[in-house]
Protein backbone atom coordinates (compact mmCIF):
# COMPACT_ATOMS: atom_id res chain seq x y z
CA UNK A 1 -16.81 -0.95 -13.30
CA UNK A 2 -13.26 0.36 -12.85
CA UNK A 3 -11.26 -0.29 -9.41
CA UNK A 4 -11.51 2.58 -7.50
CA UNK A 5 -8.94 3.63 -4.32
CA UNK A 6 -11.72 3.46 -2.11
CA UNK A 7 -12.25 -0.59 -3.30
CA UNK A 8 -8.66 -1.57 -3.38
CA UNK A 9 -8.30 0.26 0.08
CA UNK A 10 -11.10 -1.88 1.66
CA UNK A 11 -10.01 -5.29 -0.36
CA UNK A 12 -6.22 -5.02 1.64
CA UNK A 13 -7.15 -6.77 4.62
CA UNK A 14 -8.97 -9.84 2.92
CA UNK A 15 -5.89 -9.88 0.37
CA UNK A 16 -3.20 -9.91 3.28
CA UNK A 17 -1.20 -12.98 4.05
CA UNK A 18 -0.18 -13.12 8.08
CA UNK A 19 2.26 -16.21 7.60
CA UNK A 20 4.16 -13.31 5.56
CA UNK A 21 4.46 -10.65 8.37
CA UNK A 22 4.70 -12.48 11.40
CA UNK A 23 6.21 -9.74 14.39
CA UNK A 24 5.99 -7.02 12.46
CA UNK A 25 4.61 -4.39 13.64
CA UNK A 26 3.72 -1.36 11.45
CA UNK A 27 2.36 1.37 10.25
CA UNK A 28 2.23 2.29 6.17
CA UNK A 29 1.05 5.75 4.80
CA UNK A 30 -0.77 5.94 1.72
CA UNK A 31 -0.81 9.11 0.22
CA UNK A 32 -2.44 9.27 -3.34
CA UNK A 33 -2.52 12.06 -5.72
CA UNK A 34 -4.59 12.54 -9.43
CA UNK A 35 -7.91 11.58 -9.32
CA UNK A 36 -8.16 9.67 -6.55
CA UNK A 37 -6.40 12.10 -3.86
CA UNK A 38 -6.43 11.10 -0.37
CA UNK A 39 -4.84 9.92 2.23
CA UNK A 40 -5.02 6.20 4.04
CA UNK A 41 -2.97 4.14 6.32
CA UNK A 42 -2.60 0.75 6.91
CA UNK A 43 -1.87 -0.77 10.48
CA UNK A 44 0.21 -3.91 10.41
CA UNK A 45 0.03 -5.63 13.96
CA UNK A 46 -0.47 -9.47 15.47
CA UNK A 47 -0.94 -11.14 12.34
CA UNK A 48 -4.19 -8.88 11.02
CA UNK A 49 -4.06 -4.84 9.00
CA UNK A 50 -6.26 -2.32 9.64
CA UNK A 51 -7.05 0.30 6.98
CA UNK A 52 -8.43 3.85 7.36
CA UNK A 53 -9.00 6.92 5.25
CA UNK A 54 -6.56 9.65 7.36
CA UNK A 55 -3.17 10.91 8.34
CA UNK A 56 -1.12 8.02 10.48
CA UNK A 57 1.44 10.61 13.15
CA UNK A 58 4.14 8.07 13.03
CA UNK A 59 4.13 5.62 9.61
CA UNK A 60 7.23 3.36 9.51
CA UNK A 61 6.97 3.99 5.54
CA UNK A 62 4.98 6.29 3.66
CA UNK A 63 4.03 5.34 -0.19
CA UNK A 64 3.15 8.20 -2.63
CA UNK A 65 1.65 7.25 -6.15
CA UNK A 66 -0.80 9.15 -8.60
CA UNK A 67 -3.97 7.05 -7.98
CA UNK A 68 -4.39 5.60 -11.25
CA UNK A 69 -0.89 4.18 -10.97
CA UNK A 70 -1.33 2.49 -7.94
CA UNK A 71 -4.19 1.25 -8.80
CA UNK A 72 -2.36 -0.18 -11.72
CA UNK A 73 0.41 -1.54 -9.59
CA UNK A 74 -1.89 -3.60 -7.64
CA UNK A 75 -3.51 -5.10 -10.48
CA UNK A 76 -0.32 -6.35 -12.07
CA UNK A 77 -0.75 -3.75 -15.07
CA UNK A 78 2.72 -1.94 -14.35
CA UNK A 79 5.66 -3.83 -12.26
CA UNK A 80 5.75 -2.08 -8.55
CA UNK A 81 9.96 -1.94 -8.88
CA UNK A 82 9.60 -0.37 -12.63
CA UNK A 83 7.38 2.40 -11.24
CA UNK A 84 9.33 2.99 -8.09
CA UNK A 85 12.40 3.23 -11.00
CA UNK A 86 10.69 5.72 -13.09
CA UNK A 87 9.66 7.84 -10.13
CA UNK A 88 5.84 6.97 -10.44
CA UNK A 89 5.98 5.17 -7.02
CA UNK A 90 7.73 7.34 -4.19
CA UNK A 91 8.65 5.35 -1.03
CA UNK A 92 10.13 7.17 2.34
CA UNK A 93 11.03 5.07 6.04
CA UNK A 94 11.83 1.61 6.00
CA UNK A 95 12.05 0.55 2.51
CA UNK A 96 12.33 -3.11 3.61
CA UNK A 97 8.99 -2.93 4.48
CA UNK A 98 8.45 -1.49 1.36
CA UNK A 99 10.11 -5.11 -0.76
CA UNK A 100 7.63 -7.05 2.21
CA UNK A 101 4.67 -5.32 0.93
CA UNK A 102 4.48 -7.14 -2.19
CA UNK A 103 4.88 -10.35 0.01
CA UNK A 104 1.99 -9.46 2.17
CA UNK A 105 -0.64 -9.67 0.44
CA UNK A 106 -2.40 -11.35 -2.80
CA UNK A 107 -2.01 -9.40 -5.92
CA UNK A 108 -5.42 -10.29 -8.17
């Protein structure tokens, strides 16, 4: 059964890493488009990450990426810094948080 949003969405907090984002406090938009539309956010705060399904008012970053991409991305199938190169990965805010990210959490 193919990865869906919904699953990767819901597999972020048991693939985050807390030594990685110790202080930081955060808040990333997701915003998906193709198939998969939508929008989530992920809360980054005292060592844990929250996800929901919804519009965050104030992200620090916000992450756009046609579904199937991202799911791609996550997977390992296409290299995060080649998509974000070829326009296929759209970052705005604090792209620092953006290179942490990868960091953060276990890529499968």
């Amino acid at each position: 059964m193919p990865l869906t949003i919904a699953d990767l969405m819901s597999k972020m907090p048991g693939a985050f890493i807390p030594e990685k984002a110790v202080g930081l406090d955060a808040v990333i938009q997701f915003k998906f488009t193709g198939g998969e539309a939508g929008d989530w956010y992920a809360v980054i705060k005292d060592g844990k990450v929250q996800v929901s399904q919804g519009v965050h008012e104030s992200p620090r970053m916000t992450l756009t990426a046609d579904s199937a991409d991202y799911i791609k991305i996550f997977t390992g199938e296409i290299d995060g810094m080649k998509a974000f190169m070829e326009g296929k990965l759209k970052l705005a805010g604090d792209l620092n948080l953006a290179m942490k990210l990868t960091q953060m959490f276990k890529i499968r």
